[in-house]
C-alpha atoms as a PDB file:
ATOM      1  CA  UNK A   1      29.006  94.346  86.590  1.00  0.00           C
ATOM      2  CA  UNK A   2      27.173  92.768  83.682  1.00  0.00           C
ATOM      3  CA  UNK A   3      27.868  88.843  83.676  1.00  0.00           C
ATOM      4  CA  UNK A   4      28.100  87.725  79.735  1.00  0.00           C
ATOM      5  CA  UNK A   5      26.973  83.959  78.683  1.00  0.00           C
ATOM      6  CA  UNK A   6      29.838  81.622  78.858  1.00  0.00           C
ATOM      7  CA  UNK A   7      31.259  81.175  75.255  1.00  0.00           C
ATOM      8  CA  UNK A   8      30.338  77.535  74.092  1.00  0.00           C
ATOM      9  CA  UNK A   9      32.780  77.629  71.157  1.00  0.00           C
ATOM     10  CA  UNK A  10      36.127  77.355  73.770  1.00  0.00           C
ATOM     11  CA  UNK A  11      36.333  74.208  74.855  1.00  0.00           C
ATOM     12  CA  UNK A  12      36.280  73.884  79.330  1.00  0.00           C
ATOM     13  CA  UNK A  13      39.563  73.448  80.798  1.00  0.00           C
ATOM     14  CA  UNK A  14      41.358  70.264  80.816  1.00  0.00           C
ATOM     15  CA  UNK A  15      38.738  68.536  78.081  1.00  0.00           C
ATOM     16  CA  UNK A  16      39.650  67.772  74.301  1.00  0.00           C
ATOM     17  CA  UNK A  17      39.839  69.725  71.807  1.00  0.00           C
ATOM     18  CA  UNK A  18      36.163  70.292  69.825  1.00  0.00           C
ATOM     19  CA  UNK A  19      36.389  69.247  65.787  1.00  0.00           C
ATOM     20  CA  UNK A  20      35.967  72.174  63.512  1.00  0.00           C
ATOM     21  CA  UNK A  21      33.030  70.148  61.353  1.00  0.00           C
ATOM     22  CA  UNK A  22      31.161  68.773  64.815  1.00  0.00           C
ATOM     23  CA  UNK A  23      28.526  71.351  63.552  1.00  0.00           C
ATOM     24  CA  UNK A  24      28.057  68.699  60.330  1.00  0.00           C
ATOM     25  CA  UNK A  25      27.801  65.203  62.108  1.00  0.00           C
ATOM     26  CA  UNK A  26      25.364  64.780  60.321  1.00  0.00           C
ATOM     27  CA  UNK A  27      27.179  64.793  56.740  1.00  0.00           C
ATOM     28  CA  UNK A  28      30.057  63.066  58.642  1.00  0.00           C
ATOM     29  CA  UNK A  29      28.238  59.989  59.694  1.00  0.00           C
ATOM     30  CA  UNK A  30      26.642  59.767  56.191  1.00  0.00           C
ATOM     31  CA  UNK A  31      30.463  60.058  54.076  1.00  0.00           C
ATOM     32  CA  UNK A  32      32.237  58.057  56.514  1.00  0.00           C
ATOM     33  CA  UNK A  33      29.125  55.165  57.340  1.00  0.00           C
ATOM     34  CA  UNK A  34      27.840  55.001  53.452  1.00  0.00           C
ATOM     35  CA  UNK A  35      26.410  51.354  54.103  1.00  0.00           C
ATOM     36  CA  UNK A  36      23.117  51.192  56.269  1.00  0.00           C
ATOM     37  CA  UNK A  37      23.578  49.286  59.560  1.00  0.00           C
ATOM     38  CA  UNK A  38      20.649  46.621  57.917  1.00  0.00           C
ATOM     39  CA  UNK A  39      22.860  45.773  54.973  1.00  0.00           C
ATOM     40  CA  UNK A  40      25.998  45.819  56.880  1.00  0.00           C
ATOM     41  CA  UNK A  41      25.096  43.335  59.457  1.00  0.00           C
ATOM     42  CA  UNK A  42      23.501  41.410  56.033  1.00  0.00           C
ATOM     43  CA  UNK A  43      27.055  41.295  54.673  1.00  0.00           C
ATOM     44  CA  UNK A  44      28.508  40.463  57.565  1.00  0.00           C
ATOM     45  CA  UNK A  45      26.022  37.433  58.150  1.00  0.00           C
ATOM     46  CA  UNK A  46      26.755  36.268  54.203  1.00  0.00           C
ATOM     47  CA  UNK A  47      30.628  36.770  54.800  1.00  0.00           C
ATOM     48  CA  UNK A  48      30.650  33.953  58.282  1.00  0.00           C
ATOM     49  CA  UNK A  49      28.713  31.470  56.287  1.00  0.00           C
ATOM     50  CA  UNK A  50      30.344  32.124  52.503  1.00  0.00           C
ATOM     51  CA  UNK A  51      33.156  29.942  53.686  1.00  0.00           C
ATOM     52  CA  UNK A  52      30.464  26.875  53.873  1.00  0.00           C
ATOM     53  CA  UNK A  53      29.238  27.014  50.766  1.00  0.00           C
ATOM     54  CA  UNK A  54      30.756  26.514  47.012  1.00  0.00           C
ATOM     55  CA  UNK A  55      32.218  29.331  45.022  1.00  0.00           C
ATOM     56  CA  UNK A  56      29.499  30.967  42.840  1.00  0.00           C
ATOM     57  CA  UNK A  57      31.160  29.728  39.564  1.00  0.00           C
ATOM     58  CA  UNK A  58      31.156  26.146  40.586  1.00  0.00           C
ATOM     59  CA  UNK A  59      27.798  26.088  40.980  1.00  0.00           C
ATOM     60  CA  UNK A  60      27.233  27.774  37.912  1.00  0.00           C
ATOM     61  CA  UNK A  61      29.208  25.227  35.814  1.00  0.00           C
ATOM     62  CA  UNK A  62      27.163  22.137  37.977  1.00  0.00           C
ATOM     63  CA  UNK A  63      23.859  23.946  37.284  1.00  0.00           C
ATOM     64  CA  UNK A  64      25.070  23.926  33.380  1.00  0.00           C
ATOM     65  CA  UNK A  65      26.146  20.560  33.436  1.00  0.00           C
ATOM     66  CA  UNK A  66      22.903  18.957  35.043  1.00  0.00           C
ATOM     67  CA  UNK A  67      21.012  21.105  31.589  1.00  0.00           C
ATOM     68  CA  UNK A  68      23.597  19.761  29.417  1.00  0.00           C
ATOM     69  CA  UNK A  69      22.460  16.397  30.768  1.00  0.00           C
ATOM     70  CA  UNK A  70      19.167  16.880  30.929  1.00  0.00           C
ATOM     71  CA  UNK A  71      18.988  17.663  27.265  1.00  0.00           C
ATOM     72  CA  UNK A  72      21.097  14.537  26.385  1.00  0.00           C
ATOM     73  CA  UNK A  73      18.138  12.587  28.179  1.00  0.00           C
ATOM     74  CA  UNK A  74      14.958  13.562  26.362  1.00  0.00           C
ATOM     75  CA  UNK A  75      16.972  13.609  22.946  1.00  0.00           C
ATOM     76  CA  UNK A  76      17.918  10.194  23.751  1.00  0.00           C
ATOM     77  CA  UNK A  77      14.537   8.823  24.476  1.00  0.00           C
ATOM     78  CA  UNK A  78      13.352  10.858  21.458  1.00  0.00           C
ATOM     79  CA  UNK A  79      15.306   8.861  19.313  1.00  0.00           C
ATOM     80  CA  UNK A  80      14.607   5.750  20.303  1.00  0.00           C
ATOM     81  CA  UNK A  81      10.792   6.594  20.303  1.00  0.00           C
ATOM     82  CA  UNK A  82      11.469   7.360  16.330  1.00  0.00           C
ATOM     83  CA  UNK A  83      13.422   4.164  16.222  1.00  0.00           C
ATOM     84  CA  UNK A  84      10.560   2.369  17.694  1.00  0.00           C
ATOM     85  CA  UNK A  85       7.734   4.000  15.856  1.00  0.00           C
ATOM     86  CA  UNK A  86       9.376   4.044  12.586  1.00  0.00           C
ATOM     87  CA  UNK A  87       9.114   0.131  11.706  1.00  0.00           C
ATOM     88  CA  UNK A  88       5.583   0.524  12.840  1.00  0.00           C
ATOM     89  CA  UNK A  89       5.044   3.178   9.908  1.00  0.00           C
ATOM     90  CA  UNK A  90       6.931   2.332   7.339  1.00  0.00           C
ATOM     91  CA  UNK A  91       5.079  -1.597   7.736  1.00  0.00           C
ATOM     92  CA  UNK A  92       1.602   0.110   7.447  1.00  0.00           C
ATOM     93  CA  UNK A  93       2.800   2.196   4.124  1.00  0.00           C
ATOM     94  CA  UNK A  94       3.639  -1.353   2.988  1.00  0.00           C
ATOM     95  CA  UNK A  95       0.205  -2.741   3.895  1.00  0.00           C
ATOM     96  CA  UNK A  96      -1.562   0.053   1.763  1.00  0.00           C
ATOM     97  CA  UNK A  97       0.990  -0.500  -1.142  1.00  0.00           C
ATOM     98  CA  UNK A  98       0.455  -4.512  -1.183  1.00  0.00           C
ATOM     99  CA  UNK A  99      -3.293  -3.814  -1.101  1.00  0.00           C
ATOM    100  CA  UNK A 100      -3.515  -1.120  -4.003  1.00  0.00           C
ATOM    101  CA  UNK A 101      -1.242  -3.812  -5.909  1.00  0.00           C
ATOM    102  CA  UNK A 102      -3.767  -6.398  -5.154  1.00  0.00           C
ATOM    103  CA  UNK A 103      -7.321  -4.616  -5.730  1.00  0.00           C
ATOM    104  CA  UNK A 104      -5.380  -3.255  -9.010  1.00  0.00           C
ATOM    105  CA  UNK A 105      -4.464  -6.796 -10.351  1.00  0.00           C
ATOM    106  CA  UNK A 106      -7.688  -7.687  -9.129  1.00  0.00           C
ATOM    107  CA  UNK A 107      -9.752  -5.071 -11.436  1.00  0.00           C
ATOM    108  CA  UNK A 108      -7.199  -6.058 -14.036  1.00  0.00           C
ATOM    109  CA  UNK A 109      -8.428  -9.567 -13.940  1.00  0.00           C
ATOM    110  CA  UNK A 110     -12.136  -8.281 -13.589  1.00  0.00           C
ATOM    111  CA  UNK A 111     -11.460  -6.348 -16.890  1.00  0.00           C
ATOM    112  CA  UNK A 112     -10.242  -9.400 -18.378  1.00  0.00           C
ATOM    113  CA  UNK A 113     -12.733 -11.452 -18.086  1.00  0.00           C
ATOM    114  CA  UNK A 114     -15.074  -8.778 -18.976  1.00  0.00           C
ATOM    115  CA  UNK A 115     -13.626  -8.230 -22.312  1.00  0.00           C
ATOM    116  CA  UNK A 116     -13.415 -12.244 -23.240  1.00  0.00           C
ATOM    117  CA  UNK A 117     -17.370 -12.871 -22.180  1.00  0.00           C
ATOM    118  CA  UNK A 118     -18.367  -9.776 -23.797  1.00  0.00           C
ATOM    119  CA  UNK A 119     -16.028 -11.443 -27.112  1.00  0.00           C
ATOM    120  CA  UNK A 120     -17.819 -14.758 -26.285  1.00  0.00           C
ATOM    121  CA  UNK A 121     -21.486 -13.304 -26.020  1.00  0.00           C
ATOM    122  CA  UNK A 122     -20.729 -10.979 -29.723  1.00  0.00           C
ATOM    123  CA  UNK A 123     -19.506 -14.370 -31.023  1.00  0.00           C
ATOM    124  CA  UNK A 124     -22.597 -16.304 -29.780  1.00  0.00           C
ATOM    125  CA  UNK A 125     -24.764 -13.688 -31.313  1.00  0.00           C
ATOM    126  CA  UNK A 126     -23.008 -13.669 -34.898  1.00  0.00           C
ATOM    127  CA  UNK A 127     -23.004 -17.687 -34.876  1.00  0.00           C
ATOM    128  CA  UNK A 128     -26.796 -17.675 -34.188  1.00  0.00           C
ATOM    129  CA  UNK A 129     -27.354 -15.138 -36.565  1.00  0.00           C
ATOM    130  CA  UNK A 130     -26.021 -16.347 -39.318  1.00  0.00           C
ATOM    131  CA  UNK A 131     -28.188 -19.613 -38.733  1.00  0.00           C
ATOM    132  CA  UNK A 132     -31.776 -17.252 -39.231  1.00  0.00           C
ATOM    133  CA  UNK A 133     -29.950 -15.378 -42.085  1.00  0.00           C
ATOM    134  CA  UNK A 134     -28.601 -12.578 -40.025  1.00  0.00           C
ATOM    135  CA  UNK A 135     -26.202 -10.531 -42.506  1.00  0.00           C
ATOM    136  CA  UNK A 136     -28.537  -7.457 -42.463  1.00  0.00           C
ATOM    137  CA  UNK A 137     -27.920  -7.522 -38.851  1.00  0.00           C
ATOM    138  CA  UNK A 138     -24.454  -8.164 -38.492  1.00  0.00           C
ATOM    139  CA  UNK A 139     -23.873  -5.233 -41.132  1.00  0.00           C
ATOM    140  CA  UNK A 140     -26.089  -3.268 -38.450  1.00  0.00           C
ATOM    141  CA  UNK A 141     -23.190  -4.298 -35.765  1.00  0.00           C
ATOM    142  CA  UNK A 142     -19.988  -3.305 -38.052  1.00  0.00           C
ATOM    143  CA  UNK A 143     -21.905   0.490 -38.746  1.00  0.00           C
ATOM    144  CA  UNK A 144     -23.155   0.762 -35.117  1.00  0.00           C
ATOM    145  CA  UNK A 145     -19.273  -0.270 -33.972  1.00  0.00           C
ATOM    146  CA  UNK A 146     -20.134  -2.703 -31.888  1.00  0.00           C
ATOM    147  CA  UNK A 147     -17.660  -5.734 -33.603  1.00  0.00           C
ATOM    148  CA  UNK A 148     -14.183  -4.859 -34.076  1.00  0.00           C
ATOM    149  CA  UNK A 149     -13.672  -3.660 -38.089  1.00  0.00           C
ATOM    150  CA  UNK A 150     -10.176  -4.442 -40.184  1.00  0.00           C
ATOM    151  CA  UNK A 151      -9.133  -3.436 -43.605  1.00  0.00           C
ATOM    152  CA  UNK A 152      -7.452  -0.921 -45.875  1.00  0.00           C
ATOM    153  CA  UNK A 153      -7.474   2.858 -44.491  1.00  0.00           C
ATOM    154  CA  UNK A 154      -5.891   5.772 -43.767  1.00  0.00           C
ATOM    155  CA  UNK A 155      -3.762   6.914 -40.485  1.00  0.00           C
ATOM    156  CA  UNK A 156      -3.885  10.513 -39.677  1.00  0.00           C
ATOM    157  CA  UNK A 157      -1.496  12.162 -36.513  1.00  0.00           C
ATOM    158  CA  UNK A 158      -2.130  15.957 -35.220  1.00  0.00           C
ATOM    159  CA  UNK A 159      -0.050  17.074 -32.645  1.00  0.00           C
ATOM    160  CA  UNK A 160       0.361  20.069 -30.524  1.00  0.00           C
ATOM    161  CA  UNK A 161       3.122  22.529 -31.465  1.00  0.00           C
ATOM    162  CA  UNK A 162       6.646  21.722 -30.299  1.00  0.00           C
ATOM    163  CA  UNK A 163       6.632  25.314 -28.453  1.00  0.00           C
ATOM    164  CA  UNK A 164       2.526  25.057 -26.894  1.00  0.00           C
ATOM    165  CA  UNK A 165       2.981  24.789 -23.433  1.00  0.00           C
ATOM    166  CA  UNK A 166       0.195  24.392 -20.620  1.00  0.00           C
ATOM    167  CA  UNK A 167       0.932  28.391 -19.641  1.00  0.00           C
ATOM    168  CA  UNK A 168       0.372  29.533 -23.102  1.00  0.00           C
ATOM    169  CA  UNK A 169      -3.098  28.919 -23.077  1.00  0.00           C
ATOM    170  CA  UNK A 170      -3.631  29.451 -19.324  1.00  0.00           C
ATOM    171  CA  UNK A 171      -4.345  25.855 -18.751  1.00  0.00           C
ATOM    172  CA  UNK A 172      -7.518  25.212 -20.738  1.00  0.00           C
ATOM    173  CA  UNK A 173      -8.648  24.488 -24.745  1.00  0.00           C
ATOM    174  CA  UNK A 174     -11.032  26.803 -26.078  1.00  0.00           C
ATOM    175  CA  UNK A 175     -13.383  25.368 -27.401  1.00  0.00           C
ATOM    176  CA  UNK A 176     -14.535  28.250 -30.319  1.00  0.00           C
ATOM    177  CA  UNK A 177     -12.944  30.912 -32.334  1.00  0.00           C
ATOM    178  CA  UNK A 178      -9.345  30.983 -33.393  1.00  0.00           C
ATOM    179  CA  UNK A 179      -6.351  30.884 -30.929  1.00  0.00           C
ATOM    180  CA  UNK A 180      -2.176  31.326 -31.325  1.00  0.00           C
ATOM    181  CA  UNK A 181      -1.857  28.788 -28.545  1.00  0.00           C
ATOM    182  CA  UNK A 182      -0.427  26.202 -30.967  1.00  0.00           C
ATOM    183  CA  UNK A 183      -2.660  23.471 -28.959  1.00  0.00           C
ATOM    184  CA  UNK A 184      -5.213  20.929 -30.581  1.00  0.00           C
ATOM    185  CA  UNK A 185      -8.513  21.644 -29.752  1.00  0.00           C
ATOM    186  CA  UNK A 186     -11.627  19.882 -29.565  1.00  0.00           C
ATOM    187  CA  UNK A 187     -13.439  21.341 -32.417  1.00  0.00           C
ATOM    188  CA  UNK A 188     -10.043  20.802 -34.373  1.00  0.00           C
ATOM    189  CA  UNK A 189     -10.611  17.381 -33.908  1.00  0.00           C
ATOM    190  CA  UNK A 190     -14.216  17.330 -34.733  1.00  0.00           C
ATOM    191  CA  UNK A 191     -13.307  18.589 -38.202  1.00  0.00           C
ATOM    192  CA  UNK A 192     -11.035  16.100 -38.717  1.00  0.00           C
ATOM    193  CA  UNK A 193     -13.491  13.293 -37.793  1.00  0.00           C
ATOM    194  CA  UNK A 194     -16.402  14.840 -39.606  1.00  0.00           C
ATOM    195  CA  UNK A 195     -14.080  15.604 -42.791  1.00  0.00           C
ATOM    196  CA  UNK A 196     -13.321  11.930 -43.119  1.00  0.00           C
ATOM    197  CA  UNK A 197     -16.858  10.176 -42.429  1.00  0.00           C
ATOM    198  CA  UNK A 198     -17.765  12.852 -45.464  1.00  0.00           C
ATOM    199  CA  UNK A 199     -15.080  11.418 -47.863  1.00  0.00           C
ATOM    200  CA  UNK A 200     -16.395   7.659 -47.208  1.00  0.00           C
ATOM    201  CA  UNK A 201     -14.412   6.631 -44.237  1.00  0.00           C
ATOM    202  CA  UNK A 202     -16.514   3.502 -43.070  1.00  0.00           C
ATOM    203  CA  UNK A 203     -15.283   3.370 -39.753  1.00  0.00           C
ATOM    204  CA  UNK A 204     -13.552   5.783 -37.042  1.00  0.00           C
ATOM    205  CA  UNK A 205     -11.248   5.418 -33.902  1.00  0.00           C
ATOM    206  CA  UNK A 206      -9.308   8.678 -31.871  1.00  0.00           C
ATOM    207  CA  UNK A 207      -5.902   6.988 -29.760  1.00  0.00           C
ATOM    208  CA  UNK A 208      -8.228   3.870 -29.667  1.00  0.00           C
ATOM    209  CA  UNK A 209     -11.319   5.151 -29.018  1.00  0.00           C
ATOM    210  CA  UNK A 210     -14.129   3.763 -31.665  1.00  0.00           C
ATOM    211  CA  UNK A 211     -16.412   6.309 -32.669  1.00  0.00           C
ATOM    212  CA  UNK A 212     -20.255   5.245 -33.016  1.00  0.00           C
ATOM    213  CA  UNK A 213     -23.138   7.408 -34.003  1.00  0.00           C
ATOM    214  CA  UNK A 214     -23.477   8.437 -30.751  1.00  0.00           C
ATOM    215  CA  UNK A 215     -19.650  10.128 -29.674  1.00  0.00           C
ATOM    216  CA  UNK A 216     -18.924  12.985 -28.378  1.00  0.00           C
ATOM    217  CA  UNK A 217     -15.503  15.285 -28.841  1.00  0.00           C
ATOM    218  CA  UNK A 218     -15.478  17.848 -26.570  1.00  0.00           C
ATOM    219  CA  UNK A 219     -13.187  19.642 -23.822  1.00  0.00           C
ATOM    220  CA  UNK A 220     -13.109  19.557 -20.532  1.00  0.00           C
ATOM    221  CA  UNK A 221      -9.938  21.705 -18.937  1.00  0.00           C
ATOM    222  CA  UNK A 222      -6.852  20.517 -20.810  1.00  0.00           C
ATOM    223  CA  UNK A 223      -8.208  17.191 -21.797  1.00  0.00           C
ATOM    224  CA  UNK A 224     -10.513  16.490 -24.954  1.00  0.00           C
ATOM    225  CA  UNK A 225     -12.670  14.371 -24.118  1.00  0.00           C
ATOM    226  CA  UNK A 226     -14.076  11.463 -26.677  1.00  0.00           C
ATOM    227  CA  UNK A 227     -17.118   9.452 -24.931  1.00  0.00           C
ATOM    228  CA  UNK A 228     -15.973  10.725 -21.775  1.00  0.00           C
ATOM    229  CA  UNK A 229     -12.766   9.457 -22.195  1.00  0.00           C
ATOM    230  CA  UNK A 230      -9.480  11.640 -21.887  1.00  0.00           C
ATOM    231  CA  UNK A 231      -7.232  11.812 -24.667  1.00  0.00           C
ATOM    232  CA  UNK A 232      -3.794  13.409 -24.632  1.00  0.00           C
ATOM    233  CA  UNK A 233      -1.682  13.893 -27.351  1.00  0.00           C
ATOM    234  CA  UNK A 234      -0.762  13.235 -30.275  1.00  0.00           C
ATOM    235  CA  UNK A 235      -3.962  12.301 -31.439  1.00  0.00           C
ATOM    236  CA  UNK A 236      -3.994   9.450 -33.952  1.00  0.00           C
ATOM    237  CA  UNK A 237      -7.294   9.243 -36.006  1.00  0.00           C
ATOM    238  CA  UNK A 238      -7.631   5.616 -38.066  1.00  0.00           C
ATOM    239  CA  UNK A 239     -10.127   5.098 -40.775  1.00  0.00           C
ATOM    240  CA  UNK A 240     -11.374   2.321 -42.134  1.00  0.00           C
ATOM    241  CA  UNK A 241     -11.799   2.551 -46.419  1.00  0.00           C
ATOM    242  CA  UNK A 242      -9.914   3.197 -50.038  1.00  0.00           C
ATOM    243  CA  UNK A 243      -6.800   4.764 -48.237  1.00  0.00           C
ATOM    244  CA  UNK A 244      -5.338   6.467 -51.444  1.00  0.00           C
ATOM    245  CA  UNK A 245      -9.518   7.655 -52.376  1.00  0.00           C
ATOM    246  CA  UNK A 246      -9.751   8.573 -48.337  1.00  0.00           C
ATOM    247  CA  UNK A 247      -6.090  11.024 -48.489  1.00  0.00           C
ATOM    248  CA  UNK A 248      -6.923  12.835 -51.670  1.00  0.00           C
ATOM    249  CA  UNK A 249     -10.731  13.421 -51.053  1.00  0.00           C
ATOM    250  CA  UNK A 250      -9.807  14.873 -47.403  1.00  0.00           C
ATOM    251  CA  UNK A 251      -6.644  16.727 -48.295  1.00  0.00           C
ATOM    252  CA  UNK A 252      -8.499  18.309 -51.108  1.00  0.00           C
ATOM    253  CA  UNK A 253     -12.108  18.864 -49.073  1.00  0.00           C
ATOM    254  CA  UNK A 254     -12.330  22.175 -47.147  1.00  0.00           C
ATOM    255  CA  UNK A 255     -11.402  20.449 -43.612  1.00  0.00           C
ATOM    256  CA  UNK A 256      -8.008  19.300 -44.736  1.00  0.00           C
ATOM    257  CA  UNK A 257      -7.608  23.068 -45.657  1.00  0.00           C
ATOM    258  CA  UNK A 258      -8.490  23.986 -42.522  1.00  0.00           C
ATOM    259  CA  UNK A 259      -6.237  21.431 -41.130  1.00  0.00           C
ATOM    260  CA  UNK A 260      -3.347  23.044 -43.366  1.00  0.00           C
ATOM    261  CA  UNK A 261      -3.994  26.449 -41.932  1.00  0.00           C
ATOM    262  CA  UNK A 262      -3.474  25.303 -38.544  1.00  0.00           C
ATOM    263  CA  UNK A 263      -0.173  24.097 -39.248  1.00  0.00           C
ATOM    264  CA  UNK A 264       0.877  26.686 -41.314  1.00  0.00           C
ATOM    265  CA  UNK A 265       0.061  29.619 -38.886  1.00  0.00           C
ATOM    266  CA  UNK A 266       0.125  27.895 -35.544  1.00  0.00           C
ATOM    267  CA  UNK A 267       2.689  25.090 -35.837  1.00  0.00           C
ATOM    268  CA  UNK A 268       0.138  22.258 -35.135  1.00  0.00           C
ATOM    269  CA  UNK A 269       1.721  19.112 -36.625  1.00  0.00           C
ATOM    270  CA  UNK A 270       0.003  16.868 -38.907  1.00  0.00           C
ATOM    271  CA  UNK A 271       0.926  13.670 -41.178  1.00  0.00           C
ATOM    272  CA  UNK A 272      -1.358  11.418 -43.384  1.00  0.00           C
ATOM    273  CA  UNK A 273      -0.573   8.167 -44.323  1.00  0.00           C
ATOM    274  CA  UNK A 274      -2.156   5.057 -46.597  1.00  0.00           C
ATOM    275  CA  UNK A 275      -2.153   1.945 -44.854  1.00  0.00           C
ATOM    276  CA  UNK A 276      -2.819  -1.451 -45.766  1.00  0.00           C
ATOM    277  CA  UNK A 277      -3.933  -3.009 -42.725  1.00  0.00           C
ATOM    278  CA  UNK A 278      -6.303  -0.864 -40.212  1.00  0.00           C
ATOM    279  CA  UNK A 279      -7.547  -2.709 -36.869  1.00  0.00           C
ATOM    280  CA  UNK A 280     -10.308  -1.231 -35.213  1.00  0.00           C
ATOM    281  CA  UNK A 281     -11.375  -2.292 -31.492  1.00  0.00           C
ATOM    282  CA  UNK A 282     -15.479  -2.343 -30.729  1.00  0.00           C
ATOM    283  CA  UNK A 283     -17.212   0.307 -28.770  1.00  0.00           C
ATOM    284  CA  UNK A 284     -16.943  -0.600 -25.228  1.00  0.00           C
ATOM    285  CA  UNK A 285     -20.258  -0.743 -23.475  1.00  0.00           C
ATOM    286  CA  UNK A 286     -22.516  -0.849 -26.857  1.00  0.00           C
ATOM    287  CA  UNK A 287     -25.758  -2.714 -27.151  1.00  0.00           C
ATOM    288  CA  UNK A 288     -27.454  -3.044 -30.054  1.00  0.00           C
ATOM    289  CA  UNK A 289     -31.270  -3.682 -29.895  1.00  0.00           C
ATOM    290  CA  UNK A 290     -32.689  -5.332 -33.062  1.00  0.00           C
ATOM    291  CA  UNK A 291     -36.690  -4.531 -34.229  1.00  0.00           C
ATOM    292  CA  UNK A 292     -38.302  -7.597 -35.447  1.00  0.00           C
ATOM    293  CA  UNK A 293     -42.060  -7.589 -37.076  1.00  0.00           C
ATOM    294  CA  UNK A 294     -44.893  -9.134 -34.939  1.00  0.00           C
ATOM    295  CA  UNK A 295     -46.902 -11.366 -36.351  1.00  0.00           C
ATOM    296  CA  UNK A 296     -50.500 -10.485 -37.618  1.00  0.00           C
ATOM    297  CA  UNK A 297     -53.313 -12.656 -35.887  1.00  0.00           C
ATOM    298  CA  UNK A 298     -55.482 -14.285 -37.541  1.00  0.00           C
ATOM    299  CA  UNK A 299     -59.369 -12.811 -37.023  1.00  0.00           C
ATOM    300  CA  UNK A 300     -62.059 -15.045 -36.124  1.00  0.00           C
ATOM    301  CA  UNK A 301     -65.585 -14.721 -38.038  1.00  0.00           C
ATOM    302  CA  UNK A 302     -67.372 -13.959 -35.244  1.00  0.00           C
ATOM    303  CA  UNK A 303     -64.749 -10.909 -34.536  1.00  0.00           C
ATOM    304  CA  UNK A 304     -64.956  -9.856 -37.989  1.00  0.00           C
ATOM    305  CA  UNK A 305     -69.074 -10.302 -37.638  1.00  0.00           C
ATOM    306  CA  UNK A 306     -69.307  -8.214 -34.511  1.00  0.00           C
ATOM    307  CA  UNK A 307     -67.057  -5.680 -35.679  1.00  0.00           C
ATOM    308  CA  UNK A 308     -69.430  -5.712 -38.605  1.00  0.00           C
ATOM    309  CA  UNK A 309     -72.499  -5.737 -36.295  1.00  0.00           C
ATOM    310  CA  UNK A 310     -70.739  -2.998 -34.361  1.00  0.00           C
ATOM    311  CA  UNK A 311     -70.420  -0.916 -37.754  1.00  0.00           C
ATOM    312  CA  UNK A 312     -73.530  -0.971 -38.393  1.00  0.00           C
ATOM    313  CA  UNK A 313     -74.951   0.051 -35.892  1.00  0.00           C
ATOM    314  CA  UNK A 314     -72.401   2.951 -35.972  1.00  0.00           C
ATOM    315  CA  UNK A 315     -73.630   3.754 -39.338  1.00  0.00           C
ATOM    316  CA  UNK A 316     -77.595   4.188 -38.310  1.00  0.00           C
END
């Protein structure tokens, strides 16, 4: 009789009953053990010792609180370095300001003293001139500018447009042609000068400025230049002469129409008036160099005979 394997699936008598899923221990162990044994026995290491140590926000708030103080240090000693080094500054701005005070006043008395031995010298020259005869030559200085001039004139203002502004123009003065900036120009002013030395005006001065033979009116960016000097406006010319003869001549002479054109189209303002008493300062920085006739020597006759002996032998 044919003996048949012994059926594995029924359990042996008197043992426990098999589990319908012990075919999947393997999904079994894995659902009901999700944590590895490594990071079990980790966690169960970190739970015996977690009772030693401080909660986690505790230590939190300390580690905050030890920034928080930390932060309150260095802005502390910040501030008291800016305490500290702020006197320092603020007496070394004070240092510079007292000395740019003091080499100004300084320059100021420089200039000073300047202007009275340069009065003293011009006076010294006209006293010792006047002792030889000298009027020819102190005429010479009041022409040249180089003594102050006084006397009965004319006072003549030109001024910008109330409306010209610095962006009309794009920051400069042209110097030629015709513009609708409403701005005084240098050759505007250069008409106006030369109009009145052409009516008879004797002697000249821009905002101060005497005018020699010599001057120069020109522009340089927004300034006009006279003699290097920068003028701004308005621009007061003075002139030295017949003040009612001076007004009527220029008015009526093709520069004072020229002069009315540019107020009448571009709003340049301009004013004449007589005036009794005109002041004129001397050119700064003028010398005047007088020419004086040499002597003839006197020719002995023994020159004269050798240049005669000389002659003739030339002529044969």
């Amino acid at each position: 009789m044919p003996q048949h394997p012994p059926d594995r699936s029924s359990p042996a008598p008197g043992a426990a009953p098999r589990r319908p899923d012990a075919s999947m221990s393997l999904l079994t162990n894995v659902m009901e053990h999700s944590l590895d044994d490594g990071y079990a026995e980790a966690a169960a290491r970190r739970g015996e010792v977690g009772s030693s140590r401080l909660p986690g926000a505790l230590g939190g708030r300390l580690w905050l609180a030890g920034g928080l103080v930390l932060a309150a240090i260095v802005v502390t000693l910040g501030a008291a370095q800016a305490q500290v080094s702020a006197p320092t500054e603020a007496k070394e701005r004070q240092k510079l300001i007292d000395r740019i005070q003091s080499e100004t006043a300084s320059a100021d008395r420089l200039q000073r003293d300047v202007d009275t031995l340069r009065d003293s010298v011009s006076a010294e020259q006209r006293a010792a001139l006047d002792q030889h005869g000298g009027d020819g030559n102190a005429l010479l200085e009041l022409v040249a500018a180089a003594t102050p001039a006084r006397g009965p004139g004319v006072r003549l203002v030109v001024d910008d447009a109330r409306e010209a502004s610095v962006a009309d123009s794009g920051g400069q003065r042209l110097s030629s042609g015709f513009t609708d900036t409403g701005r005084v120009r240098d050759r505007d002013l250069q008409r106006v000068v030369n109009g009145l030395w052409a009516v008879g005006a004797e002697a000249i001065s821009v905002n101060g400025q005497r005018l020699t033979a010599l001057s120069a009116i020109r522009a340089a960016g927004e300034a006009i230049l006279v003699d290097n000097k920068p003028l701004a406006p308005p621009y007061t010319v003075l002139a030295i002469g017949d003040g009612e003869r001076l007004s009527q001549a220029f008015q009526g002479s093709a520069d004072g129409r020229y002069l009315r054109s540019l107020r009448d189209n571009y709003g340049i303002r301009t004013s004449v008036s007589i005036e009794d008493k005109v002041r004129l300062a001397a050119a700064p920085s003028l010398i005047v160099r007088y020419a004086s006739p040499v002597p003839a020597r006197p020719v002995s006759d023994g020159g004269r005979q050798a240049g005669g002996a000389g002659s003739g032998k030339g002529s044969k």
